[in-house]
Protein backbone atom coordinates (compact mmCIF):
# COMPACT_ATOMS: atom_id res chain seq x y z
CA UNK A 1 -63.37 -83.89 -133.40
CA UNK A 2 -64.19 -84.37 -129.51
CA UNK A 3 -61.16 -86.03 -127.58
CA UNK A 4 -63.25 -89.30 -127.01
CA UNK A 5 -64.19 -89.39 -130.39
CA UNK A 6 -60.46 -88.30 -132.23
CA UNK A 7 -60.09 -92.37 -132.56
CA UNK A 8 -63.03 -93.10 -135.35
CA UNK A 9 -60.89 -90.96 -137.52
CA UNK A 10 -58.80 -93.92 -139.26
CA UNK A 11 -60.82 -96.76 -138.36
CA UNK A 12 -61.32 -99.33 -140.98
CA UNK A 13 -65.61 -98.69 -141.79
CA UNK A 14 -66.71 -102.55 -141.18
CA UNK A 15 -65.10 -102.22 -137.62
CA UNK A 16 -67.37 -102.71 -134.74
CA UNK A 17 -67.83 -99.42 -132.75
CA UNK A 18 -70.55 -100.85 -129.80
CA UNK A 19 -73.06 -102.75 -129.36
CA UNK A 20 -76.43 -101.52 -127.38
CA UNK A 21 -78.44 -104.84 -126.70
CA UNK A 22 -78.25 -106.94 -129.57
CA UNK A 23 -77.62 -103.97 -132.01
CA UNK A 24 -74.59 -103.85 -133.37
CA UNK A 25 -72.78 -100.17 -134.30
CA UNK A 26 -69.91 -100.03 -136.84
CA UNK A 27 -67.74 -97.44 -137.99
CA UNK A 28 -69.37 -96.44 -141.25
CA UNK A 29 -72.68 -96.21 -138.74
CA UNK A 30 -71.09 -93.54 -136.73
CA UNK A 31 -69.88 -91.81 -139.66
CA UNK A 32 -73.26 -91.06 -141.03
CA UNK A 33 -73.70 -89.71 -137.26
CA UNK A 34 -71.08 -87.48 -137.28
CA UNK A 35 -70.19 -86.40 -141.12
CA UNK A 36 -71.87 -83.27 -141.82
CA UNK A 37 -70.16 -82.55 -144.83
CA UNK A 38 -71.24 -84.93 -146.75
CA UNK A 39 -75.65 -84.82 -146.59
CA UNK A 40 -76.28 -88.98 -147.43
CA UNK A 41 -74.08 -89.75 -145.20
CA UNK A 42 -75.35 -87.45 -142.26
CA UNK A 43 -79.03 -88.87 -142.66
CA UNK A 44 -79.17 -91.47 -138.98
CA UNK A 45 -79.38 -95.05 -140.80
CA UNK A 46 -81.68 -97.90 -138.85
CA UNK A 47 -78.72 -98.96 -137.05
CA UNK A 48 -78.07 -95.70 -135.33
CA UNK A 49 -81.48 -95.50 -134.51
CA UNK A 50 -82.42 -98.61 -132.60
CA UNK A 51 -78.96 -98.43 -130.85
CA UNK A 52 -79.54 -94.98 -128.91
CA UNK A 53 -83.70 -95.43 -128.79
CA UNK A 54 -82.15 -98.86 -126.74
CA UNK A 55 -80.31 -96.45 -123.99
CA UNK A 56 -83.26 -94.65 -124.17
CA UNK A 57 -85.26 -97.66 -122.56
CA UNK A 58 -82.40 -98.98 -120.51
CA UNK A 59 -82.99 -95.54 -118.04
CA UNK A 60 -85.89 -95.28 -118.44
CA UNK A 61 -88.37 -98.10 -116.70
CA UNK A 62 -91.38 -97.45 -117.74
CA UNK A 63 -90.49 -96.61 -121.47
CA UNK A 64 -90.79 -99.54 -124.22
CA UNK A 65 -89.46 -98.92 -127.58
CA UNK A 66 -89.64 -100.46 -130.94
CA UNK A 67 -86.81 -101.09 -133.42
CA UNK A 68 -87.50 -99.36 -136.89
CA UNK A 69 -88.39 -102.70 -138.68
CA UNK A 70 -91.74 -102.71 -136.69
CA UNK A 71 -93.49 -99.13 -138.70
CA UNK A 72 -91.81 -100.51 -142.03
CA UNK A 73 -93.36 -103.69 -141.44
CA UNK A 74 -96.50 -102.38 -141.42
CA UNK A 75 -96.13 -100.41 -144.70
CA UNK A 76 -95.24 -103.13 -146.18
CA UNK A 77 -98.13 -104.86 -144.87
CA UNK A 78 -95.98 -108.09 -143.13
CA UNK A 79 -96.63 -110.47 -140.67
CA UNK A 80 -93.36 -109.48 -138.76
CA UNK A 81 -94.74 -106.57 -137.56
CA UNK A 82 -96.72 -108.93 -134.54
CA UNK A 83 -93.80 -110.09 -133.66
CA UNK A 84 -92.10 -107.15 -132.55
CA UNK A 85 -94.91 -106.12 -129.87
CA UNK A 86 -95.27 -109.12 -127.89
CA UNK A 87 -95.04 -108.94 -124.59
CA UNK A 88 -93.26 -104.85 -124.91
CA UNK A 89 -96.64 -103.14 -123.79
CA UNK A 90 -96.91 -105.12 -120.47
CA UNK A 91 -95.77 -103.06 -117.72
CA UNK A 92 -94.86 -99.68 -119.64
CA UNK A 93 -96.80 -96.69 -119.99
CA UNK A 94 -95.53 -95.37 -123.06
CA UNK A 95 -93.82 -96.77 -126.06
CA UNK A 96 -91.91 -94.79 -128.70
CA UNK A 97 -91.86 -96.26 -132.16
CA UNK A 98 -89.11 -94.45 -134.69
CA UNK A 99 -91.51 -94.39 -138.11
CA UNK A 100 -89.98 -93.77 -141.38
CA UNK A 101 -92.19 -92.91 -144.24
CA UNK A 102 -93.36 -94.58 -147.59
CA UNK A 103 -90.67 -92.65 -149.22
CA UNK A 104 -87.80 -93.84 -146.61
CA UNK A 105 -86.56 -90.55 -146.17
CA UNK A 106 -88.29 -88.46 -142.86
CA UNK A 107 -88.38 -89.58 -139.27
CA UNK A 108 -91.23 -89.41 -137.33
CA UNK A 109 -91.21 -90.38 -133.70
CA UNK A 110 -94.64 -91.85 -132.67
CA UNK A 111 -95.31 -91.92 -129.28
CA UNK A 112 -97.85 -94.70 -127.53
CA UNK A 113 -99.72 -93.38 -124.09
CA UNK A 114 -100.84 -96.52 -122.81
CA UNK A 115 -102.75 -95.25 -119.85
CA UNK A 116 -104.76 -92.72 -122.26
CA UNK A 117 -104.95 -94.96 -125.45
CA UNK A 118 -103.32 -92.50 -127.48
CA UNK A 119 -100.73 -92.00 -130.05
CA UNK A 120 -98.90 -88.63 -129.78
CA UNK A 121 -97.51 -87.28 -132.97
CA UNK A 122 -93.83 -85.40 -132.73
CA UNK A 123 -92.74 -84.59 -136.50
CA UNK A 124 -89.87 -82.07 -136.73
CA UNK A 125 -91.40 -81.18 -140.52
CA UNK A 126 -94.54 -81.15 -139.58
CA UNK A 127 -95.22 -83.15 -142.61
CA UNK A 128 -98.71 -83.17 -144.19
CA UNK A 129 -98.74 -87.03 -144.27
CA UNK A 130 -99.31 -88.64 -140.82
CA UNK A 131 -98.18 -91.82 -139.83
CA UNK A 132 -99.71 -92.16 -136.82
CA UNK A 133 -102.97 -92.37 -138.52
CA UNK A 134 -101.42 -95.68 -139.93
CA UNK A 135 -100.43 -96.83 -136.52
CA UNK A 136 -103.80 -96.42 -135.20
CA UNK A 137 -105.22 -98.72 -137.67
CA UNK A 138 -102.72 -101.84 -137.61
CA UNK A 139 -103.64 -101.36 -133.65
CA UNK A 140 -107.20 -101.40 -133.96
CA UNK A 141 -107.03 -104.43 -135.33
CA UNK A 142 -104.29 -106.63 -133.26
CA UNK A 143 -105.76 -107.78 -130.24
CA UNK A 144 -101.98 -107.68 -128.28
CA UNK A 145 -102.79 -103.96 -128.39
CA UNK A 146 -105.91 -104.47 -127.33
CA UNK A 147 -108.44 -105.33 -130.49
CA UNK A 148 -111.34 -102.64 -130.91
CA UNK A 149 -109.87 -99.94 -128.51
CA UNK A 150 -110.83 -96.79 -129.01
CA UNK A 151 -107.17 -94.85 -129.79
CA UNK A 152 -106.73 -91.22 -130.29
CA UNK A 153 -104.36 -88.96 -132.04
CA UNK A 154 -102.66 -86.05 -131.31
CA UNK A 155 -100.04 -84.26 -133.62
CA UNK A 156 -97.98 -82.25 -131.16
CA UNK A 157 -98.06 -78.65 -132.23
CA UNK A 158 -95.54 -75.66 -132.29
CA UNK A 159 -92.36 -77.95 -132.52
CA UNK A 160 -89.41 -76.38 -133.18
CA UNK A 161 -88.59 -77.24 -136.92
CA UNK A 162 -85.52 -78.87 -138.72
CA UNK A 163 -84.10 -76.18 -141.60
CA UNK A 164 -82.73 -78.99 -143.67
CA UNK A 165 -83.26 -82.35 -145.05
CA UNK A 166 -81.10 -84.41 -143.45
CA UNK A 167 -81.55 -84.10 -139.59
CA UNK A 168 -84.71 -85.55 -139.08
CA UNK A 169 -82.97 -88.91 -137.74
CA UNK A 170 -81.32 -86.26 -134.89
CA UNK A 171 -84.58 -84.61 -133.55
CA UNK A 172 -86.26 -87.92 -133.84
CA UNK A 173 -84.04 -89.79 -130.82
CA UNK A 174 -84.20 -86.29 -129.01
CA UNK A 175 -87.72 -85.94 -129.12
CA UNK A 176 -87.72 -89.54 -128.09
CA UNK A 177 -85.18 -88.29 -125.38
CA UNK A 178 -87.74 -85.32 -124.10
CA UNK A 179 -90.75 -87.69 -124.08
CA UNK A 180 -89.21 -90.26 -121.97
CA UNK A 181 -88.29 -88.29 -119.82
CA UNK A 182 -91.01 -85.70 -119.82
CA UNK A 183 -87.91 -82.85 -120.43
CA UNK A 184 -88.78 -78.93 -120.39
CA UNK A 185 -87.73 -78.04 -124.01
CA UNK A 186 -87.39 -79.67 -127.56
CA UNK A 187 -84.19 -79.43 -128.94
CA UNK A 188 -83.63 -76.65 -132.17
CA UNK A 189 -81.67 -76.68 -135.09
CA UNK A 190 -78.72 -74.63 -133.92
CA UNK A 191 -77.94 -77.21 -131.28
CA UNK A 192 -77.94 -80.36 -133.76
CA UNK A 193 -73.78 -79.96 -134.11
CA UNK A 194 -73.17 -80.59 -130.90
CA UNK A 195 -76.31 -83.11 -130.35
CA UNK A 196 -74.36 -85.31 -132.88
CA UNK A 197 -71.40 -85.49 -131.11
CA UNK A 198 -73.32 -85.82 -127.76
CA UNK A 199 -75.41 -88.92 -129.26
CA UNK A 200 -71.60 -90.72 -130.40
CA UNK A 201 -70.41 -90.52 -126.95
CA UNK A 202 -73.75 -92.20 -125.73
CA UNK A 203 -73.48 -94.44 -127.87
CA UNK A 204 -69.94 -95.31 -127.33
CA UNK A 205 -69.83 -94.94 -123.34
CA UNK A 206 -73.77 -97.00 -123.96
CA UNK A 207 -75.47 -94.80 -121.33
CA UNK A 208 -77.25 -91.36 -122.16
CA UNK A 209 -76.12 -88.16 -120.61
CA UNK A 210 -77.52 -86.86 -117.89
CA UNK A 211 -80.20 -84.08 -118.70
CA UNK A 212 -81.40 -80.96 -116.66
């Protein structure tokens, strides 16, 4: 393990590792970050997730993002789900949403183009099932996101594809990563290792890397 990182190793798993915002990163979190032995624990949990898509927005101004409870709201058809867009669109141009699937167990990073009312599509399965088809309909119909625009979709083609089941939480907050940033490349499977790693520091030092 990484220098910065060697002290997680006998750290007690309800201990508090960071906190990004108001979400709150224990040990056992950080484990399912960097245990890749071990594939249920290496899948990102929601916790993980909203943490580094947080430092995502904190460098970048005119990116709004969306915890994970907002896309699960909406499959499970509650009322919450308003509550997490007030007020985020106003002044952004793009807002990614992390969107896990009716079976809780893929990743798909939707991201909102406010200037071109569209929803771009970046799935590193490129599953048959598209949730931004989903998104596009609770928006149609909530007048915060503008009630009876006319959204389009656009599943981003070509990706470079996970090989396994579990890493889908990874290339999620690094295509979130590219698309803030508007970023030459996608990331691939063989890098994922070291991404991991990467990601803890972030998370720990709470500031992202700087990128070429």
């Amino acid at each position: 393990m990484n220098d910065e990182l060697s002290f997680l190793e006998d750290v007690p798993p309800e201990t508090l590792i960071a906190q990004i915002s108001r979400h709150n990163v224990l040990q056992e979190d950080m484990e399912r970050l960097l245990c890749l032995e071990n594939i249920r624990k290496a899948w990102l949990n929601d916790q993980i997730i909203n943490a580094y898509l947080k430092l995502i927005e904190n460098a970048a101004e005119k990116v709004g993002v969306l915890d994970v409870y907002f896309f699960t709201s909406i499959l499970d058809c509650k009322e919450t789900a308003k509550h997490y867009i007030k007020d985020m669109h106003r002044g952004k141009d793009i807002i990614l949403i992390p969107a896990c699937n009716k079976g809780r167990d893929h990743w798909t990073l939707l991201v909102v183009d406010l200037k071109k009312d569209s929803v771009i599509v970046v799935d590193s399965m490129r599953s048959k099932t598209n949730p931004g088809v989903i998104l596009i309909e609770y928006m149609r119909k909530n007048p915060l996101l503008g009630k009876n625009k006319v959204w389009t979709i656009n599943v981003l083609k070509g990706l470079p594809k996970q090989q396994n089941g579990c890493d889908c939480g990874i290339f999620m907050c690094q295509n979130a990563v590219k698309m803030a940033f508007d970023l030459p490349q996608f990331v691939v499977q063989e890098e994922i290792h070291w991404i991991r790693r990467a990601m803890a520091v972030e998370i720990l030092t709470g500031r992202l890397m700087p990128r070429i």
